[in-house]
C-alpha atoms as a PDB file:
ATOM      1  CA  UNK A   1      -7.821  -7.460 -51.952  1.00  0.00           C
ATOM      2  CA  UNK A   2      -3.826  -7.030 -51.230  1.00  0.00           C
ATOM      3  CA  UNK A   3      -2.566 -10.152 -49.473  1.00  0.00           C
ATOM      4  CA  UNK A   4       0.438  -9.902 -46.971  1.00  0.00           C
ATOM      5  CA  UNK A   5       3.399 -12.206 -47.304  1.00  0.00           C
ATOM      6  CA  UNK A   6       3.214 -16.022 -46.212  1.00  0.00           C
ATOM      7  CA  UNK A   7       5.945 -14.739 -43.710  1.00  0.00           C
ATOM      8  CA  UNK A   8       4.745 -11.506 -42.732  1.00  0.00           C
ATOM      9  CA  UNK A   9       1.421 -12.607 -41.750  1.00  0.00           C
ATOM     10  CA  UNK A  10       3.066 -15.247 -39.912  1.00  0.00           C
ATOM     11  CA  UNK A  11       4.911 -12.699 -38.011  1.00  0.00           C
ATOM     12  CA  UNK A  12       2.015 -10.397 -37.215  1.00  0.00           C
ATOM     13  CA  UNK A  13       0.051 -13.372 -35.984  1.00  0.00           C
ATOM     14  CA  UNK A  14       2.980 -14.453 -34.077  1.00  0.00           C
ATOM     15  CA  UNK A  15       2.839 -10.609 -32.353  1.00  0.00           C
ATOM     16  CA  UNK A  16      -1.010 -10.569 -32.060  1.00  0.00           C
ATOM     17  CA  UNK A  17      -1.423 -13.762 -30.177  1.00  0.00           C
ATOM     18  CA  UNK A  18       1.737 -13.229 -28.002  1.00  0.00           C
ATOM     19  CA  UNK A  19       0.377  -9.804 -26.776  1.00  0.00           C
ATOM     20  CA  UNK A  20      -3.054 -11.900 -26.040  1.00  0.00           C
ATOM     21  CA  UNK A  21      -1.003 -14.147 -24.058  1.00  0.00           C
ATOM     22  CA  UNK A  22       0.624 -11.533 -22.060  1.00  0.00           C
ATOM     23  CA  UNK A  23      -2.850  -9.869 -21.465  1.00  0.00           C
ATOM     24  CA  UNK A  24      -4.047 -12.996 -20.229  1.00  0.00           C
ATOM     25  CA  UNK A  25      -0.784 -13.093 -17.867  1.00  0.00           C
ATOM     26  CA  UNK A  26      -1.331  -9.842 -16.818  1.00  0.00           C
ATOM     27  CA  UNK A  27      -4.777 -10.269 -16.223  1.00  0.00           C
ATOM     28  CA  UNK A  28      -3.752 -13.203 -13.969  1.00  0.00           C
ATOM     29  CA  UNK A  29      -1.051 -11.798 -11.721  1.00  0.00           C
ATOM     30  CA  UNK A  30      -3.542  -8.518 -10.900  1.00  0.00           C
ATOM     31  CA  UNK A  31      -6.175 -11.411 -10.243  1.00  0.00           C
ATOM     32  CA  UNK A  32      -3.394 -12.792  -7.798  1.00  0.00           C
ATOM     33  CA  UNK A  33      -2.486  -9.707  -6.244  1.00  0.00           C
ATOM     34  CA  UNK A  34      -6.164  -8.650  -5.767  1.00  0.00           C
ATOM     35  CA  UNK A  35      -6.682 -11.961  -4.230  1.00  0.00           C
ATOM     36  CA  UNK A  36      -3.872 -11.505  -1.710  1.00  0.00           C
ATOM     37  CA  UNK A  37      -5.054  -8.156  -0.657  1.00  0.00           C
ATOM     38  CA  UNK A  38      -8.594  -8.973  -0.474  1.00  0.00           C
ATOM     39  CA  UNK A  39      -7.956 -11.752   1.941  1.00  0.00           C
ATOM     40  CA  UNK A  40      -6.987  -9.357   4.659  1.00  0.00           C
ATOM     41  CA  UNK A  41     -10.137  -8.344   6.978  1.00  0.00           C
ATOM     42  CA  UNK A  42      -7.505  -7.447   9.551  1.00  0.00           C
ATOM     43  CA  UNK A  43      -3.743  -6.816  10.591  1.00  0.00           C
ATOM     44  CA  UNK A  44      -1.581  -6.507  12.633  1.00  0.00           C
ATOM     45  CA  UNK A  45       2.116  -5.889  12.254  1.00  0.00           C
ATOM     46  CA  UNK A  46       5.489  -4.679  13.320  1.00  0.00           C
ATOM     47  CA  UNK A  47       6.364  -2.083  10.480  1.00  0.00           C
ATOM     48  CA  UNK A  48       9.852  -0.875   9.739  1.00  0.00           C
ATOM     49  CA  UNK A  49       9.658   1.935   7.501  1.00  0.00           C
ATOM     50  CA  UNK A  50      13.066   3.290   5.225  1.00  0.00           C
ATOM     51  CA  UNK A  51      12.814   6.744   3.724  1.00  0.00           C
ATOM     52  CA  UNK A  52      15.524   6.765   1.410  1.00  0.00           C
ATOM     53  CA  UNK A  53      17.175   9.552  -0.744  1.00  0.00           C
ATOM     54  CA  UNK A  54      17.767   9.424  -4.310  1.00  0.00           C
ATOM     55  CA  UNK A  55      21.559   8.899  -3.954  1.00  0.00           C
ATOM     56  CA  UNK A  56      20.530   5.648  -2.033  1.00  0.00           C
ATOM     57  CA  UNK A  57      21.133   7.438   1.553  1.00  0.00           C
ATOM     58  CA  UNK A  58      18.262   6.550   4.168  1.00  0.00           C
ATOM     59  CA  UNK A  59      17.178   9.681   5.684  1.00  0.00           C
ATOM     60  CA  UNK A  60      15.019   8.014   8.014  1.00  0.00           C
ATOM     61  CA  UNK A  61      14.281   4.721   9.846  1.00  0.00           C
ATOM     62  CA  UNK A  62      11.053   4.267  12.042  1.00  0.00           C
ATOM     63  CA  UNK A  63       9.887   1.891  13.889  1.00  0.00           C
ATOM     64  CA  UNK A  64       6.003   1.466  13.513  1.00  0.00           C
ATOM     65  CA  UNK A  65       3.264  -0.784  15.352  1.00  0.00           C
ATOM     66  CA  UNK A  66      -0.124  -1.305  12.701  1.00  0.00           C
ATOM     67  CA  UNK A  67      -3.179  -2.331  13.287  1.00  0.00           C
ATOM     68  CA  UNK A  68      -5.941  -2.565  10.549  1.00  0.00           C
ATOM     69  CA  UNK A  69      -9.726  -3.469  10.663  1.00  0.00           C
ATOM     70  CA  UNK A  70     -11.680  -3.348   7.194  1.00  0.00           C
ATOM     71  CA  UNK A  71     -13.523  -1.296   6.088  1.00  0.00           C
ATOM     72  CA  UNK A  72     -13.070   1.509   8.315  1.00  0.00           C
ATOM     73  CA  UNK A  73     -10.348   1.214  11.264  1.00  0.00           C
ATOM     74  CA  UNK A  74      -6.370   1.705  10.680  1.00  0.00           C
ATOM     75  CA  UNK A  75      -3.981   2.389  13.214  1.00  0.00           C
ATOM     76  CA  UNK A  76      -0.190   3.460  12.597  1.00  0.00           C
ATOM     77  CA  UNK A  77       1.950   4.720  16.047  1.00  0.00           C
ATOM     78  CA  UNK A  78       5.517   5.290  15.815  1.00  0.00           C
ATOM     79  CA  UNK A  79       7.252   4.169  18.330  1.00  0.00           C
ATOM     80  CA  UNK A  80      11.058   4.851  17.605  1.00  0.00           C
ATOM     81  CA  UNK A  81      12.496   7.748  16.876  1.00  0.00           C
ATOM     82  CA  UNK A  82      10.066  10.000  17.443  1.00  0.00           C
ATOM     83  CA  UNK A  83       6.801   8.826  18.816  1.00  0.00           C
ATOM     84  CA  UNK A  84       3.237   9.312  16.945  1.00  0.00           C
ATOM     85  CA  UNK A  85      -0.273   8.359  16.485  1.00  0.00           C
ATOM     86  CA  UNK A  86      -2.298   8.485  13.585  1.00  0.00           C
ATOM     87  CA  UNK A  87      -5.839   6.718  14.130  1.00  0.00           C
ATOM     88  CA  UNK A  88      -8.742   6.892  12.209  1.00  0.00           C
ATOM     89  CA  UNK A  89     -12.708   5.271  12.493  1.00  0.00           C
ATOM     90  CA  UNK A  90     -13.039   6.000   8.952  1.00  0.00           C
ATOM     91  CA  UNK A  91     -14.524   9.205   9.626  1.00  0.00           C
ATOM     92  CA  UNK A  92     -12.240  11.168  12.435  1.00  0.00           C
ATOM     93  CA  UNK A  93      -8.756  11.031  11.660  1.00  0.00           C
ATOM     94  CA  UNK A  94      -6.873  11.671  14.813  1.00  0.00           C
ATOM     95  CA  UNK A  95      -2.811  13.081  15.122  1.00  0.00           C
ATOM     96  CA  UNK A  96      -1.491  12.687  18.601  1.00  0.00           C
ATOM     97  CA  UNK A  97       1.802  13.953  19.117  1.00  0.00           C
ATOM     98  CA  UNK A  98       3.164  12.709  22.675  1.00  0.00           C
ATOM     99  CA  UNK A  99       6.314  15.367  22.474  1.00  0.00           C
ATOM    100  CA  UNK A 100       4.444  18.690  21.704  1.00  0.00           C
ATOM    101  CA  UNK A 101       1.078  17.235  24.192  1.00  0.00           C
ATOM    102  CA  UNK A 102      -1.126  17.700  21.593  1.00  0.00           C
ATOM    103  CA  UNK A 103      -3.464  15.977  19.437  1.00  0.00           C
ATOM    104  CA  UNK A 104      -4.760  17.265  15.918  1.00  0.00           C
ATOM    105  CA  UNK A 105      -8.382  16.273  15.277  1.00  0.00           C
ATOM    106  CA  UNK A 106      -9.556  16.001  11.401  1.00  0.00           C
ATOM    107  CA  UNK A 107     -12.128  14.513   8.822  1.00  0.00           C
ATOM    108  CA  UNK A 108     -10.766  11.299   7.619  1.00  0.00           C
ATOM    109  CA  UNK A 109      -9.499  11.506   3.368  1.00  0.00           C
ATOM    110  CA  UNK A 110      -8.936   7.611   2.074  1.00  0.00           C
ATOM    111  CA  UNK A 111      -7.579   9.301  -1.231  1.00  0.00           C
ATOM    112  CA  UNK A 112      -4.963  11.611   1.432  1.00  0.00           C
ATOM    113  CA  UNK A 113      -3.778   8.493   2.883  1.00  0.00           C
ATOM    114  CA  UNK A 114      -0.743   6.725   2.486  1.00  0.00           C
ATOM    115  CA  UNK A 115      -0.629   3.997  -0.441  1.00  0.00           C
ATOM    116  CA  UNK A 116       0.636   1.173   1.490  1.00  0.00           C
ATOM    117  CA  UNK A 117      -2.653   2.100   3.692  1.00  0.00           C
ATOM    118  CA  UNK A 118      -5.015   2.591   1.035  1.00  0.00           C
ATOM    119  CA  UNK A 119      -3.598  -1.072  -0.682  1.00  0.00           C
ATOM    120  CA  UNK A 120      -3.925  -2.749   2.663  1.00  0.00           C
ATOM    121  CA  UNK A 121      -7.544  -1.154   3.356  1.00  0.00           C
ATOM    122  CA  UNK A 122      -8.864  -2.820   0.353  1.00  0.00           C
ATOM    123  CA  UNK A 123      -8.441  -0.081  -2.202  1.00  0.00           C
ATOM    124  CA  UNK A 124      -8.254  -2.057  -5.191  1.00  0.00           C
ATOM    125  CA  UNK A 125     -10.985  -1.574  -7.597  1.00  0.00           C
ATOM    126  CA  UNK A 126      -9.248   0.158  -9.836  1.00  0.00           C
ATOM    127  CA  UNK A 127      -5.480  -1.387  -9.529  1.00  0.00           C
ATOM    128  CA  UNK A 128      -5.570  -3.265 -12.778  1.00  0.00           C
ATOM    129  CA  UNK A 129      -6.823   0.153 -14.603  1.00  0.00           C
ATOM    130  CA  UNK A 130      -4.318   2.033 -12.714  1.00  0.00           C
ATOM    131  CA  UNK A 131      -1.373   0.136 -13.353  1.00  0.00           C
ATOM    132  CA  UNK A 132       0.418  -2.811 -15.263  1.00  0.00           C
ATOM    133  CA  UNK A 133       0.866  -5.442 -12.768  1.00  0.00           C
ATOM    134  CA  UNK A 134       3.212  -8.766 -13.131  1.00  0.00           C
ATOM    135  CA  UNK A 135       4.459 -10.961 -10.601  1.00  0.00           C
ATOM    136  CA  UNK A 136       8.604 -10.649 -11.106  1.00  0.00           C
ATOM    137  CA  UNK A 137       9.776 -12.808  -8.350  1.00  0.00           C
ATOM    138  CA  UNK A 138       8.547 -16.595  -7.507  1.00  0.00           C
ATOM    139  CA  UNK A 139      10.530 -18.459  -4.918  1.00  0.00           C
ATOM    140  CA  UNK A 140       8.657 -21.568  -3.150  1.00  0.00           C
ATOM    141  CA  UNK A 141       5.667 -19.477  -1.419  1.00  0.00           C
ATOM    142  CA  UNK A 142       7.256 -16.158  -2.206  1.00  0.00           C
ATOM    143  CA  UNK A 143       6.225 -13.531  -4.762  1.00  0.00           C
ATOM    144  CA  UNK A 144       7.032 -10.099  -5.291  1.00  0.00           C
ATOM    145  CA  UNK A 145       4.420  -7.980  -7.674  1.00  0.00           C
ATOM    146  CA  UNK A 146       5.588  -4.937  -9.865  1.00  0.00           C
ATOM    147  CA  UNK A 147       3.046  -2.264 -10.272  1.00  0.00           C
ATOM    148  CA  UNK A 148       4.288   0.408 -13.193  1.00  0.00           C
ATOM    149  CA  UNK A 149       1.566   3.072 -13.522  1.00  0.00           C
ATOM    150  CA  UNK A 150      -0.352   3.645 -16.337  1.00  0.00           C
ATOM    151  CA  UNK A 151      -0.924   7.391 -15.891  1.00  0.00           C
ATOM    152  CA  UNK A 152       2.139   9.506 -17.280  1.00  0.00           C
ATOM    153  CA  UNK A 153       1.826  12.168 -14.627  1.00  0.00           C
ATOM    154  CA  UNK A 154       1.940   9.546 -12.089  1.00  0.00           C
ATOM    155  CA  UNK A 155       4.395  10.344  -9.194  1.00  0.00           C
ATOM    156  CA  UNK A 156       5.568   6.950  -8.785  1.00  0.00           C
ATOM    157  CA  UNK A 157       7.837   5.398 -11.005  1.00  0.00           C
ATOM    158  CA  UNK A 158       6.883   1.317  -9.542  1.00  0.00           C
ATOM    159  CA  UNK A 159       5.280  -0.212  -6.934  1.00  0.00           C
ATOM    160  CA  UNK A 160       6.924  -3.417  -5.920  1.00  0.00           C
ATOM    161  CA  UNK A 161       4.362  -5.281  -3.155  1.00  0.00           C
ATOM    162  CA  UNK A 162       5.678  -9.022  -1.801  1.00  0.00           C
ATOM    163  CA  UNK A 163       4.258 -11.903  -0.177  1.00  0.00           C
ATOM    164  CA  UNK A 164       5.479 -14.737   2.087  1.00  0.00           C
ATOM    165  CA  UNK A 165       2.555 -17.286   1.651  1.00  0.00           C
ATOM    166  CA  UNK A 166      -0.218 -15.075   1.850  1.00  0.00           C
ATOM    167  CA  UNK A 167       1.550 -12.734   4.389  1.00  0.00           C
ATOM    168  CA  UNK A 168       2.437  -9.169   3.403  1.00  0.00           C
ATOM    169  CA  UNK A 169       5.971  -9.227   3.566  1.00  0.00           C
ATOM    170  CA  UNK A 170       6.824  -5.588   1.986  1.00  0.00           C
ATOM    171  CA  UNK A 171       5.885  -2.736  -0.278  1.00  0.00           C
ATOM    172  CA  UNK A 172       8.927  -0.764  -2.080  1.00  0.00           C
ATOM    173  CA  UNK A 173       7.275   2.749  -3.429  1.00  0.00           C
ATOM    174  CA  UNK A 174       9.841   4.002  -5.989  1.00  0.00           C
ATOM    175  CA  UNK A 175       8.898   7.806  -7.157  1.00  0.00           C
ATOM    176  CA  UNK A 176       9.842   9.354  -9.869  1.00  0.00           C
ATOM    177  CA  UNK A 177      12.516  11.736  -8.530  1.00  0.00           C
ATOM    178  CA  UNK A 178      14.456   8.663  -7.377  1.00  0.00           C
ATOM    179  CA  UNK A 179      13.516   9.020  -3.310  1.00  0.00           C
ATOM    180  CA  UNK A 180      11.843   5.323  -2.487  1.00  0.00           C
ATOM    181  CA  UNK A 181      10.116   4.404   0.714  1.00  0.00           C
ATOM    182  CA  UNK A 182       9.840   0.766   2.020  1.00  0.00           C
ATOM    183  CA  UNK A 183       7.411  -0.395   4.442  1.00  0.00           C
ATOM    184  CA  UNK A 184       8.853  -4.103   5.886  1.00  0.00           C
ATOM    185  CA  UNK A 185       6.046  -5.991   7.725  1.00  0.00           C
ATOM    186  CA  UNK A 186       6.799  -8.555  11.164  1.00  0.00           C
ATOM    187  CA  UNK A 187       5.330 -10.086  13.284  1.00  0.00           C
ATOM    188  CA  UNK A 188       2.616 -10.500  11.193  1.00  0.00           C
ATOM    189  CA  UNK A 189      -1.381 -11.497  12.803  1.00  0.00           C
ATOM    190  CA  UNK A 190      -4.071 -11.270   9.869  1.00  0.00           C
ATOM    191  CA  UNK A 191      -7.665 -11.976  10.216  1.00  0.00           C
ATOM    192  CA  UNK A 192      -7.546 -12.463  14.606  1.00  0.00           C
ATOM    193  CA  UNK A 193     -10.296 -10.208  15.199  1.00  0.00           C
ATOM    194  CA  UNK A 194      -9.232  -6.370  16.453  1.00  0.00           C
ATOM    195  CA  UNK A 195     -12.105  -4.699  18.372  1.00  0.00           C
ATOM    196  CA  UNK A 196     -13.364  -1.505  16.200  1.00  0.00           C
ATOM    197  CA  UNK A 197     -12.682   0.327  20.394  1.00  0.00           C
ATOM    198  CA  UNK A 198      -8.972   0.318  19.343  1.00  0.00           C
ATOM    199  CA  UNK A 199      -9.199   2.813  16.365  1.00  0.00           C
ATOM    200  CA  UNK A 200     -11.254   5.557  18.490  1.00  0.00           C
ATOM    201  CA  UNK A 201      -8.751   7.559  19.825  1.00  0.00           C
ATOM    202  CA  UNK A 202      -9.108   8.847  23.536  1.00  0.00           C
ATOM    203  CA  UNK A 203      -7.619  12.361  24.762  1.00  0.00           C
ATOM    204  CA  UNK A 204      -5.461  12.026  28.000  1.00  0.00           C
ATOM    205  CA  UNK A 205      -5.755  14.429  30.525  1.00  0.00           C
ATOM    206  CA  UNK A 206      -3.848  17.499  30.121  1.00  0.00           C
ATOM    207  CA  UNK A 207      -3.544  17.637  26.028  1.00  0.00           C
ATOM    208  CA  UNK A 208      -4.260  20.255  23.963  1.00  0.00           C
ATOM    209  CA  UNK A 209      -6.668  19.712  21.483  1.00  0.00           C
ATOM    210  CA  UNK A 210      -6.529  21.146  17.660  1.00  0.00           C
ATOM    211  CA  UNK A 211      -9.915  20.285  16.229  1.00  0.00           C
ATOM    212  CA  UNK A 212     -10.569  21.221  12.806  1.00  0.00           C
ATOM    213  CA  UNK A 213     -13.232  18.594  12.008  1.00  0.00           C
ATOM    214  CA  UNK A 214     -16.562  19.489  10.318  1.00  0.00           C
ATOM    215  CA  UNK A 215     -17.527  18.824  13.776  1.00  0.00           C
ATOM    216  CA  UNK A 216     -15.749  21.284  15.436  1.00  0.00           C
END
C-alpha cells in the first residue's frame, strides 16, 4: 500500500482535525443560540423596525409594540407611522387596519410569518440544518450570532441575531438582493406572564369585516 509523505500526512491531519474542531465550535454556538431562544416562554418589547434599500437608504422606520406567548399567541401593532394590528391565537390570524376601518380575518401560516417571529416563537428545530451558525461578536454579556444559509436558493444572504445577557437585543436580515431589515428590541419583559385574552382580537363597533377563514 502507497504511503503519503511524513509531511503531507501531517498536513492532512492537521486539516482533518481542525475542521473537527470547527464542527465542534459550530455545534456549540447553534447549542448557544438555541439555548437563548428557547428560554423565551414570553415577550414583550418595544420594536423599532429599519427597512433599508440596497444603496443603504432606509425606506422605512416603524415603530412597533410586541407581545409574544409560546406556543401559540404573537402580537405585533404598529404604532408610528401608520398604525396596524396583526394578532394571531395560533389558529386565526387577524389584520386590523385602524385607517381604512377594517379588519382582515385569516387562517394562521407559521411558515408565512415573519422570521424574526418564527425565531422568537420557538422555531428552531431545524436552525442548525438550515444554516451555519457562529457567534462573531463577544463583548462582556454581549453576543451577536451569524446565521449563513445552507440552502443555495435561499433568499437571505445572513442572519445576524444579538443578545444583551440573555435579552434579545436585535436581528439584522440581510437578503440577497442587498435590501436588509433590522428589528431593534427595548424595553424588553421576558417570561412575566401575558394572558393568552390579549392575542384574541376583538372587532369594534362599526368595522368592516373581511373574513376569509376556513371558518367563514
Amino acid at each position: 500500500m502507497q504511503r503519503l509523505p511524513v509531511a503531507l500526512a501531517t498536513l492532512s491531519t492537521f486539516f482533518a482535525l481542525g475542521h473537527s474542531l470547527s464542527s465542534s465550535a459550530q455545534e456549540q454556538d447553534t447549542a448557544r443560540l438555541e439555548s437563548l431562544l428557547t428560554d423565551i416562554s414570553s415577550l414583550s418589547a418595544e420594536v423599532t423596525q429599519l427597512i433599508i434599500e440596497s444603496d443603504g437608504g432606509v425606506l422605512e422606520e416603524s415603530l412597533i409594540q410586541m407581545h409574544l406567548l409560546r406556543p401559540n399567541g404573537f402580537y405585533w401593532e404598529t404604532l408610528d407611522p401608520f398604525p396596524e394590528l396583526v394578532v394571531t391565537n395560533g389558529e386565526t390570524l387577524w389584520n386590523y387596519q385602524p385607517d381604512l376601518e377594517q379588519v382582515v380575518i385569516e387562517d394562521f401560516n407559521s411558515d408565512e410569518s415573519e422570521l424574526a417571529a418564527q425565531l422568537l416563537s420557538g422555531k428552531t428545530d431545524a436552525l442548525g440544518e438550515d444554516y451555519e451558525i457562529r457567534a462573531v461578536t463577544e463583548d462582556d454579556d454581549f453576543v451577536s450570532f451569524q446565521l449563513l444559509p445552507v440552502a443555495a436558493d435561499s433568499v437571505y444572504a445572513r442572519i445576524t441575531i444579538s443578545f444583551l445577557g440573555a435579552e434579545i437585543e436585535s436581528i439584522h436580515v440581510a437578503s440577497k438582493n442587498g435590501e436588509q431589515t433590522v428589528w431593534q428590541f427595548t424595553k424588553v419583559e421576558r417570561n412575566k406572564g401575558l394572558a393568552m385574552e390579549q392575542f384574541e382580537f376583538q372587532v369594534p363597533e362599526g368595522i368592516e369585516v373581511i373574513d376569509n377563514s376556513s371558518d367563514a
